[in-house]
PDB file of N, CA and C in Angstrom:
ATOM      1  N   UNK A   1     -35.916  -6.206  72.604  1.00  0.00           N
ATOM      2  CA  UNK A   1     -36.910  -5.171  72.394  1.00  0.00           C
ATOM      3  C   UNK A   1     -37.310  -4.605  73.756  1.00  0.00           C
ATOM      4  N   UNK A   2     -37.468  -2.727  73.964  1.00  0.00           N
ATOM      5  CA  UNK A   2     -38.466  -2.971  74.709  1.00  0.00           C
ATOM      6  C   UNK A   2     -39.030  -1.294  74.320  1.00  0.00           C
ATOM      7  N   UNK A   3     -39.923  -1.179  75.896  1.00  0.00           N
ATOM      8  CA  UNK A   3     -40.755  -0.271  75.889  1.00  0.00           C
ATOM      9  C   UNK A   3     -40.406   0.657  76.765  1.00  0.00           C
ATOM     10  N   UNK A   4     -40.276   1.742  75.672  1.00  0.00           N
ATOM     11  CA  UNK A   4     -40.471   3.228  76.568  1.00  0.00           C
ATOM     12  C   UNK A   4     -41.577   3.743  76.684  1.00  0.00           C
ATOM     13  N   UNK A   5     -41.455   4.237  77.960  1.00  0.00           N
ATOM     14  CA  UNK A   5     -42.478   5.261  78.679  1.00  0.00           C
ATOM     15  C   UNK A   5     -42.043   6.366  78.614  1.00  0.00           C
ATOM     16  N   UNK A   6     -42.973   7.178  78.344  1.00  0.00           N
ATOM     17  CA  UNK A   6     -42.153   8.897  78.632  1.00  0.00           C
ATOM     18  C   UNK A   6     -43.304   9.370  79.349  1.00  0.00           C
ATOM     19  N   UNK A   7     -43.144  10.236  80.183  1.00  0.00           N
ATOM     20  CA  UNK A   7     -44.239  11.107  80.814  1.00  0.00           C
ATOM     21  C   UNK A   7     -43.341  12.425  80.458  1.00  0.00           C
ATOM     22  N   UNK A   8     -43.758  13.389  80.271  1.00  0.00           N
ATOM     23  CA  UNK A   8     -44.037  14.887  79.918  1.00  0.00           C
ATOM     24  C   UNK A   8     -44.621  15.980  80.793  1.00  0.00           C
ATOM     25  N   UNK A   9     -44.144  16.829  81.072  1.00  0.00           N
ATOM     26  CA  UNK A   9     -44.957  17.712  81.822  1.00  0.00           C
ATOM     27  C   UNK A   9     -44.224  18.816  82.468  1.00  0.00           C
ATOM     28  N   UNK A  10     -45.097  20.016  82.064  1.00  0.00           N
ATOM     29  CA  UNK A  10     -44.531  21.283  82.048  1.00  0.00           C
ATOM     30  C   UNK A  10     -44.067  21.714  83.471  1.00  0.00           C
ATOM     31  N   UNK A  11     -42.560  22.157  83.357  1.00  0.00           N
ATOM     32  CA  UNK A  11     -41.694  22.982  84.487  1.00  0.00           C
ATOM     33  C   UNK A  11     -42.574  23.340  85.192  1.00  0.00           C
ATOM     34  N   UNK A  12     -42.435  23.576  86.630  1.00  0.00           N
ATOM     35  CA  UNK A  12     -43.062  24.019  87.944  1.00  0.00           C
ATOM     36  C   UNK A  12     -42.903  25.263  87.989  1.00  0.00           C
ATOM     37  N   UNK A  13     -42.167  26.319  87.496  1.00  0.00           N
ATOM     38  CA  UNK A  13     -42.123  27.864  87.077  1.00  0.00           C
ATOM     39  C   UNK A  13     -43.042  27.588  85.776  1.00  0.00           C
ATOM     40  N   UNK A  14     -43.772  27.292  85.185  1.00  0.00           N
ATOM     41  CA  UNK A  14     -44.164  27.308  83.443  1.00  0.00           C
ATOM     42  C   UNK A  14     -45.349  27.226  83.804  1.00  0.00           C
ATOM     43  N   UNK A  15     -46.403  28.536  83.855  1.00  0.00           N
ATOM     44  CA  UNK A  15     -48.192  28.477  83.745  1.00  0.00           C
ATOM     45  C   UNK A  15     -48.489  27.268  83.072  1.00  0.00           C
ATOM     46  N   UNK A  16     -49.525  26.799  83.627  1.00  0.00           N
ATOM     47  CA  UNK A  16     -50.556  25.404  83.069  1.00  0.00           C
ATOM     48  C   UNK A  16     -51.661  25.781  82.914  1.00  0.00           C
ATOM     49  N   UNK A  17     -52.123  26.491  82.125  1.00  0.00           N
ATOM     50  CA  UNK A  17     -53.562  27.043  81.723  1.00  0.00           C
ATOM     51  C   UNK A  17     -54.606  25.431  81.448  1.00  0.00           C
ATOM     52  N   UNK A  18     -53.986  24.552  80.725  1.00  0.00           N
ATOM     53  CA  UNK A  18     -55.187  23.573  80.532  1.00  0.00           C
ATOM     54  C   UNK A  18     -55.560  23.152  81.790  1.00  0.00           C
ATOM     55  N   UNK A  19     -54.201  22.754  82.808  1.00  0.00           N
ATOM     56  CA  UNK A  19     -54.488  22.264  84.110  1.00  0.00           C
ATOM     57  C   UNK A  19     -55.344  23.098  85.146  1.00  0.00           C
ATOM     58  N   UNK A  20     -55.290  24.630  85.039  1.00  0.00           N
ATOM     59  CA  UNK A  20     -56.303  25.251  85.848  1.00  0.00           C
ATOM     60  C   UNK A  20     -57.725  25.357  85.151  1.00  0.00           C
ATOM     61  N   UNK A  21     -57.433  25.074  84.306  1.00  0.00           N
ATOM     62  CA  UNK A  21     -59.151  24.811  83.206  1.00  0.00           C
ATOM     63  C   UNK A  21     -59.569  23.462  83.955  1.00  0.00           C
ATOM     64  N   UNK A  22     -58.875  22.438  83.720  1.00  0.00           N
ATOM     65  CA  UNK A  22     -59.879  21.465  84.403  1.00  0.00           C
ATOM     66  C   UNK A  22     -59.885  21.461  85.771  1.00  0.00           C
ATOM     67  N   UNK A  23     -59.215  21.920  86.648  1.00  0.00           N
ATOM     68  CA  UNK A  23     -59.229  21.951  88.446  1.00  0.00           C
ATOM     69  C   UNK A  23     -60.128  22.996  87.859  1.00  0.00           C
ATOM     70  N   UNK A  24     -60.810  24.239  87.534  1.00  0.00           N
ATOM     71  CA  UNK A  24     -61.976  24.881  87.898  1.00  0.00           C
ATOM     72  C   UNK A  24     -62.956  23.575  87.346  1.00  0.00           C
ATOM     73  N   UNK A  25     -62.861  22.977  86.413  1.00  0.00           N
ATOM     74  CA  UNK A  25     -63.946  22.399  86.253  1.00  0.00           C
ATOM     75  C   UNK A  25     -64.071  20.864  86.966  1.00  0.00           C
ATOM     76  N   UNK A  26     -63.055  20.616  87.833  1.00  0.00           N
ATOM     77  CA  UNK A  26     -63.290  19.242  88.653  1.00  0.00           C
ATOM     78  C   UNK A  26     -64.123  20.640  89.714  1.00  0.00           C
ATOM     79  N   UNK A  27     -63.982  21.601  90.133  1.00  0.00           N
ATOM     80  CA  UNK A  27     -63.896  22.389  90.890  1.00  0.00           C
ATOM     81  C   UNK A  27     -65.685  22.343  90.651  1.00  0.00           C
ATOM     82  N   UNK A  28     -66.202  22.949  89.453  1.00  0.00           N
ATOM     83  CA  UNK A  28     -67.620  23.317  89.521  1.00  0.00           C
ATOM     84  C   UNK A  28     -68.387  21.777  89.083  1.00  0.00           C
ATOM     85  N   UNK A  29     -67.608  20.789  89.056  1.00  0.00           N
ATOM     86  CA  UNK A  29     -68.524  19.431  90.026  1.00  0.00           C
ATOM     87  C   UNK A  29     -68.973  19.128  91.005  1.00  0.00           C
ATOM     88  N   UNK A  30     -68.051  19.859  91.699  1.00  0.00           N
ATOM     89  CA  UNK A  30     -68.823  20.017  93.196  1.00  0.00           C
ATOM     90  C   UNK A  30     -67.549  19.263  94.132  1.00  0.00           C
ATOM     91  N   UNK A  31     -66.448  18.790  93.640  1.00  0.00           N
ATOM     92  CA  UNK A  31     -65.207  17.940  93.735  1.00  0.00           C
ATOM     93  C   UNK A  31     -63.806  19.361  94.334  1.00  0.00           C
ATOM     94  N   UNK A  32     -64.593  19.740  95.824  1.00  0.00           N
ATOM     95  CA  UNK A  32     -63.566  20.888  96.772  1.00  0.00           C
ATOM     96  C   UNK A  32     -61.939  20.254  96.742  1.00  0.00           C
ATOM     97  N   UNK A  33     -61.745  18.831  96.973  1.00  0.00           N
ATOM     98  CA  UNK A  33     -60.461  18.199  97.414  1.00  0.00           C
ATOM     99  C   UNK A  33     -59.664  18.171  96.325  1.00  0.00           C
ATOM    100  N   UNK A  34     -59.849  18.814  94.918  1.00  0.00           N
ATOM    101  CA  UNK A  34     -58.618  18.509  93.846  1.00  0.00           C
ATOM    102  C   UNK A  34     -57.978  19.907  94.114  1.00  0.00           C
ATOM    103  N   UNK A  35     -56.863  20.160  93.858  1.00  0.00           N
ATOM    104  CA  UNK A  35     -56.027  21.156  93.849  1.00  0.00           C
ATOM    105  C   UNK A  35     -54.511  20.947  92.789  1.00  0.00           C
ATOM    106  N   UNK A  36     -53.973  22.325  92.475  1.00  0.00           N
ATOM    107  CA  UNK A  36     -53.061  21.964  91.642  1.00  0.00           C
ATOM    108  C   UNK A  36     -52.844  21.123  90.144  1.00  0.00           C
ATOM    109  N   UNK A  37     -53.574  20.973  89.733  1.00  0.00           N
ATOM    110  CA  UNK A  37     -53.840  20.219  88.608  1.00  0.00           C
ATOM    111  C   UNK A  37     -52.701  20.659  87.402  1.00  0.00           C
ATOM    112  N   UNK A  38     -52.040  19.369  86.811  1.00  0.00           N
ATOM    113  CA  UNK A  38     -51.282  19.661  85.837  1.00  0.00           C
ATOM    114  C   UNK A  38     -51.420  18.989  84.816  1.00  0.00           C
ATOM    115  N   UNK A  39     -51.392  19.328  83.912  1.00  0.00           N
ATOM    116  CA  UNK A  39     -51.097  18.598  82.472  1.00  0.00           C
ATOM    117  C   UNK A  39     -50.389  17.908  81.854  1.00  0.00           C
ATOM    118  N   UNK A  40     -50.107  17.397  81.212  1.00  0.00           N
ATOM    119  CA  UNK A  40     -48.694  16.552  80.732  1.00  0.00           C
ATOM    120  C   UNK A  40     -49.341  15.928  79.073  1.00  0.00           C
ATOM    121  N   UNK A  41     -47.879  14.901  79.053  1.00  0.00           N
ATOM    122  CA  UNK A  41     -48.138  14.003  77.606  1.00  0.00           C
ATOM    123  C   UNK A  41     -47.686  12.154  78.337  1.00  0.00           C
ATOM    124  N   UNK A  42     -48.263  11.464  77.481  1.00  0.00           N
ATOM    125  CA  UNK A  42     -48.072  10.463  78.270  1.00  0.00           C
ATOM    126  C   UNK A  42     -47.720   9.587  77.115  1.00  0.00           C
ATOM    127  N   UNK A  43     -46.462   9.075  76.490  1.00  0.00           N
ATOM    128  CA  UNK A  43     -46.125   8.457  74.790  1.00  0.00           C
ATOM    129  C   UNK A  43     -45.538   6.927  75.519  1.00  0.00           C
ATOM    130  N   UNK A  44     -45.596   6.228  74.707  1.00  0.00           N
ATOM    131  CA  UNK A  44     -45.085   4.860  74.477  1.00  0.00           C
ATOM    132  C   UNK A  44     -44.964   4.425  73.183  1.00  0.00           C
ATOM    133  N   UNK A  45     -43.760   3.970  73.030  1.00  0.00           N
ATOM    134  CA  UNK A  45     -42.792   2.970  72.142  1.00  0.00           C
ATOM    135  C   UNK A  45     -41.980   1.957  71.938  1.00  0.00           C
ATOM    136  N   UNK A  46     -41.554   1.242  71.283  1.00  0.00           N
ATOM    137  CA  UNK A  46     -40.942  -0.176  71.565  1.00  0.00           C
ATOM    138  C   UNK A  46     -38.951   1.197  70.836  1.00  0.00           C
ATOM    139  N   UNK A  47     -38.450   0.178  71.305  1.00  0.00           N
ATOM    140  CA  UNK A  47     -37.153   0.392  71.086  1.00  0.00           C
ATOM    141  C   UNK A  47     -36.317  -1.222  70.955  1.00  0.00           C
ATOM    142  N   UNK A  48     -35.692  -1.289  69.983  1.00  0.00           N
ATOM    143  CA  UNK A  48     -34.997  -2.339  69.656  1.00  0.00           C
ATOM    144  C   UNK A  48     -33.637  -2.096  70.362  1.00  0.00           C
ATOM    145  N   UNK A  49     -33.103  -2.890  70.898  1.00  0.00           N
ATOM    146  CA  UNK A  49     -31.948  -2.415  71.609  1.00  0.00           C
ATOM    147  C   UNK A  49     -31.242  -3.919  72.105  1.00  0.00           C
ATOM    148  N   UNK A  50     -29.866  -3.472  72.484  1.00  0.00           N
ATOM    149  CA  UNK A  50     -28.987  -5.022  72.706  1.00  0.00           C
ATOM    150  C   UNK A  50     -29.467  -4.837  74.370  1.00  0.00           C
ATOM    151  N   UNK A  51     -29.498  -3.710  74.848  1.00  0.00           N
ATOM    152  CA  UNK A  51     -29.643  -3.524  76.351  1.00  0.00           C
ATOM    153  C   UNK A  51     -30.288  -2.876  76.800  1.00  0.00           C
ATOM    154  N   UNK A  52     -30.800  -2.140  78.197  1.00  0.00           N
ATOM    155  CA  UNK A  52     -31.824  -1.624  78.241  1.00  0.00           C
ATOM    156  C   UNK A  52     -31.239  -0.095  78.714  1.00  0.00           C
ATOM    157  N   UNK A  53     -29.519  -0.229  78.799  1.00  0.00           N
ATOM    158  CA  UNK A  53     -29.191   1.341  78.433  1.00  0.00           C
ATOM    159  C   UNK A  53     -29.191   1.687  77.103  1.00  0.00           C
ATOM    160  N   UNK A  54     -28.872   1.215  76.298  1.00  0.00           N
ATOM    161  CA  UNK A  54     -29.031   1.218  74.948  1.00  0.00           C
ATOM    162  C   UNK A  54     -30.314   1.816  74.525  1.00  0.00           C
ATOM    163  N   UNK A  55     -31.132   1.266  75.099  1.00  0.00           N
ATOM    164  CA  UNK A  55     -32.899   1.602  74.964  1.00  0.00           C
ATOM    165  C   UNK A  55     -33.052   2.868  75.597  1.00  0.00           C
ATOM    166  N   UNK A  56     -32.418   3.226  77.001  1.00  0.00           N
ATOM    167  CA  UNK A  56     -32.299   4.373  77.363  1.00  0.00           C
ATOM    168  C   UNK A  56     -31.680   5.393  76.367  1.00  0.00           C
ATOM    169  N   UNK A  57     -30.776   5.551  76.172  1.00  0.00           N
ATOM    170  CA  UNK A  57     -30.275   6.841  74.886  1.00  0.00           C
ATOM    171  C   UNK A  57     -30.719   6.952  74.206  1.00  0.00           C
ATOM    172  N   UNK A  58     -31.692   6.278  73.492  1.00  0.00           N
ATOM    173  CA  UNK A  58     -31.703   5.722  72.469  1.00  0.00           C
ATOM    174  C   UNK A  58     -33.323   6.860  72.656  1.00  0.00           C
ATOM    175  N   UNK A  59     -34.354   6.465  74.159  1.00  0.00           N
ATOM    176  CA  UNK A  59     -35.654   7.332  74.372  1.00  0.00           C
ATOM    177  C   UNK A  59     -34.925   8.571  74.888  1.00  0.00           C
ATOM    178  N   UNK A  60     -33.881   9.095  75.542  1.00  0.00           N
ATOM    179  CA  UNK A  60     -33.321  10.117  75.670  1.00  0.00           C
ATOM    180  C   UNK A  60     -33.279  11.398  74.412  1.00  0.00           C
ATOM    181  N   UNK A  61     -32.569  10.489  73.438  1.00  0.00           N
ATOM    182  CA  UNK A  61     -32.221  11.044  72.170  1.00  0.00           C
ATOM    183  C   UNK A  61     -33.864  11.875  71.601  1.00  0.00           C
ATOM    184  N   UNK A  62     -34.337  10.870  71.524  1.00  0.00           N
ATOM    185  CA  UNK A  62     -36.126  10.939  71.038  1.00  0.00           C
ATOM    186  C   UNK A  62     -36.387  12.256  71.883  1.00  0.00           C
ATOM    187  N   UNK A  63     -36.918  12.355  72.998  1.00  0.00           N
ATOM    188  CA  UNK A  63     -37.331  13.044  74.668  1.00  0.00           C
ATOM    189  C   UNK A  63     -36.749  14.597  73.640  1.00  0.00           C
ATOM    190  N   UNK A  64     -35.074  14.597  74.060  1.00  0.00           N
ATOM    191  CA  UNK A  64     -34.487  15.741  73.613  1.00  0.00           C
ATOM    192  C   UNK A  64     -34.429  16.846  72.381  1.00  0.00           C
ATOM    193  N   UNK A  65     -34.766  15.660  71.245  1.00  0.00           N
ATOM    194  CA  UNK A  65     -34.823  16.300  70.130  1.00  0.00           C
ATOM    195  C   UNK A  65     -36.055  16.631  69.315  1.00  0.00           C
ATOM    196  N   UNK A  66     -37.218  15.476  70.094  1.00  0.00           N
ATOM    197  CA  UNK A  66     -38.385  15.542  69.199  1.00  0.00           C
ATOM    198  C   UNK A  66     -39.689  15.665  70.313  1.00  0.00           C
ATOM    199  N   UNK A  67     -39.842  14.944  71.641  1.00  0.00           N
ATOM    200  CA  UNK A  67     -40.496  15.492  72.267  1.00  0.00           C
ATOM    201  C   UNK A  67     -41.035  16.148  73.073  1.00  0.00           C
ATOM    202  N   UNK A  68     -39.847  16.725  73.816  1.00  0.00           N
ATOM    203  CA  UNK A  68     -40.321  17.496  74.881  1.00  0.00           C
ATOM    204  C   UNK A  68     -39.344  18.262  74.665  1.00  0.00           C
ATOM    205  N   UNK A  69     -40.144  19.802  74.963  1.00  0.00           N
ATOM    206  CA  UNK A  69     -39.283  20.821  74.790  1.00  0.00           C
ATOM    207  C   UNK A  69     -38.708  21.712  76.257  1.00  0.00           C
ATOM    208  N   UNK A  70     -36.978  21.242  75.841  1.00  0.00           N
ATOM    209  CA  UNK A  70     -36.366  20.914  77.094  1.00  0.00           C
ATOM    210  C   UNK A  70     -36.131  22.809  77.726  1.00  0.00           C
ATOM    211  N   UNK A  71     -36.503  23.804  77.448  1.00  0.00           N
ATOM    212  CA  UNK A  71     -36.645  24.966  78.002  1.00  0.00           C
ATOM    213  C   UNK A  71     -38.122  25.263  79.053  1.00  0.00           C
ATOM    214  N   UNK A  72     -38.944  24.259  78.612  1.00  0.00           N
ATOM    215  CA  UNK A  72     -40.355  24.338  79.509  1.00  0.00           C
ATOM    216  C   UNK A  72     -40.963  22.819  79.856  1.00  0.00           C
ATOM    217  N   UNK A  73     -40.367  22.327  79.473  1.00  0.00           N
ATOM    218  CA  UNK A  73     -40.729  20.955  80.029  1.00  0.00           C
ATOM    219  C   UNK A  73     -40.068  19.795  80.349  1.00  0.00           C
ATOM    220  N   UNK A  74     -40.446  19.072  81.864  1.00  0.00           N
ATOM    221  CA  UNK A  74     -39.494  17.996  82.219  1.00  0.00           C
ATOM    222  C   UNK A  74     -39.786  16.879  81.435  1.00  0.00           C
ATOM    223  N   UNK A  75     -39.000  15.657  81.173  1.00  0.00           N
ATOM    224  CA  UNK A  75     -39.663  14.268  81.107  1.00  0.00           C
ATOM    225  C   UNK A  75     -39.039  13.189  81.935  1.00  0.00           C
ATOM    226  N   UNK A  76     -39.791  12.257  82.228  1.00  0.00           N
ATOM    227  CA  UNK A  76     -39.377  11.198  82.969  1.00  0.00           C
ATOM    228  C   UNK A  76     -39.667   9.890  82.183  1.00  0.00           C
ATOM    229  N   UNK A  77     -39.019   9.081  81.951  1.00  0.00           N
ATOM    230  CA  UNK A  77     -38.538   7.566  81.741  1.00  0.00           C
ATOM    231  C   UNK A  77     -38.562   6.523  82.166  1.00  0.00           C
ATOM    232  N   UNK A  78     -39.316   5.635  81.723  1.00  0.00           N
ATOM    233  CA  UNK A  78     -39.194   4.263  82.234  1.00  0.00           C
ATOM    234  C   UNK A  78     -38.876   3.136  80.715  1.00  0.00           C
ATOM    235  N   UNK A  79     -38.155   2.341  81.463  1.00  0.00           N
ATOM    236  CA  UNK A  79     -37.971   1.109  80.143  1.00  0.00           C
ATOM    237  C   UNK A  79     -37.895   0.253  80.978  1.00  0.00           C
ATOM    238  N   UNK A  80     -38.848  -0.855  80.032  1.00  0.00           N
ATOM    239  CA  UNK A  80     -39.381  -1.865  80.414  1.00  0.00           C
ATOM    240  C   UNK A  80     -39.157  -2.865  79.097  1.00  0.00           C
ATOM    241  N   UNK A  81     -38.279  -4.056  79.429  1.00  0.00           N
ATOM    242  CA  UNK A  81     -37.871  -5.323  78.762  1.00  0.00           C
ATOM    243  C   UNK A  81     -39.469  -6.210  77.736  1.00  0.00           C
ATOM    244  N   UNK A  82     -39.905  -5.953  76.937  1.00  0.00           N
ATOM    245  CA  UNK A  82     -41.070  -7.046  76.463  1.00  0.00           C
ATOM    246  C   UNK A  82     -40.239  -8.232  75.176  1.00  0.00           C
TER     247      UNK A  82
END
């Protein structure tokens, strides 16, 4: 068994409207030092798998087809053995 991580988060050409919503509003805390602020998705799941490439294709497959939409958004991966 293990666990995928996915992080999510929109292309560096792709406006982030939620992310400049909250940098103005870390902004009118009184908080000058945040800049750039981005948004994302942050998912976890177990994956049954013989191996932990196995587990990889397996959150690849998932990533590609169901969560992140691969014209505006990157994702990154981690698997971890539990």
């Amino acid at each position: 068994m293990f666990l995928s991580k996915v992080k999510i988060t929109l292309r560096k050409s792709i406006l982030d409207p939620q992310g400049k919503a909250v940098e103005h509003a870390v902004s009118a805390l009184g908080v000058k030092s945040v800049h750039d602020v981005r948004m994302g998705k942050y998912i976890e799941f177990r994956v049954e798998g013989a191996s932990e490439a196995e587990a990889k294709r397996a959150t690849e497959e998932v990533c590609k087809k169901l969560l992140a939409n691969p014209v505006m958004e990157d994702y990154h991966i981690e698997i971890e053995k539990v």
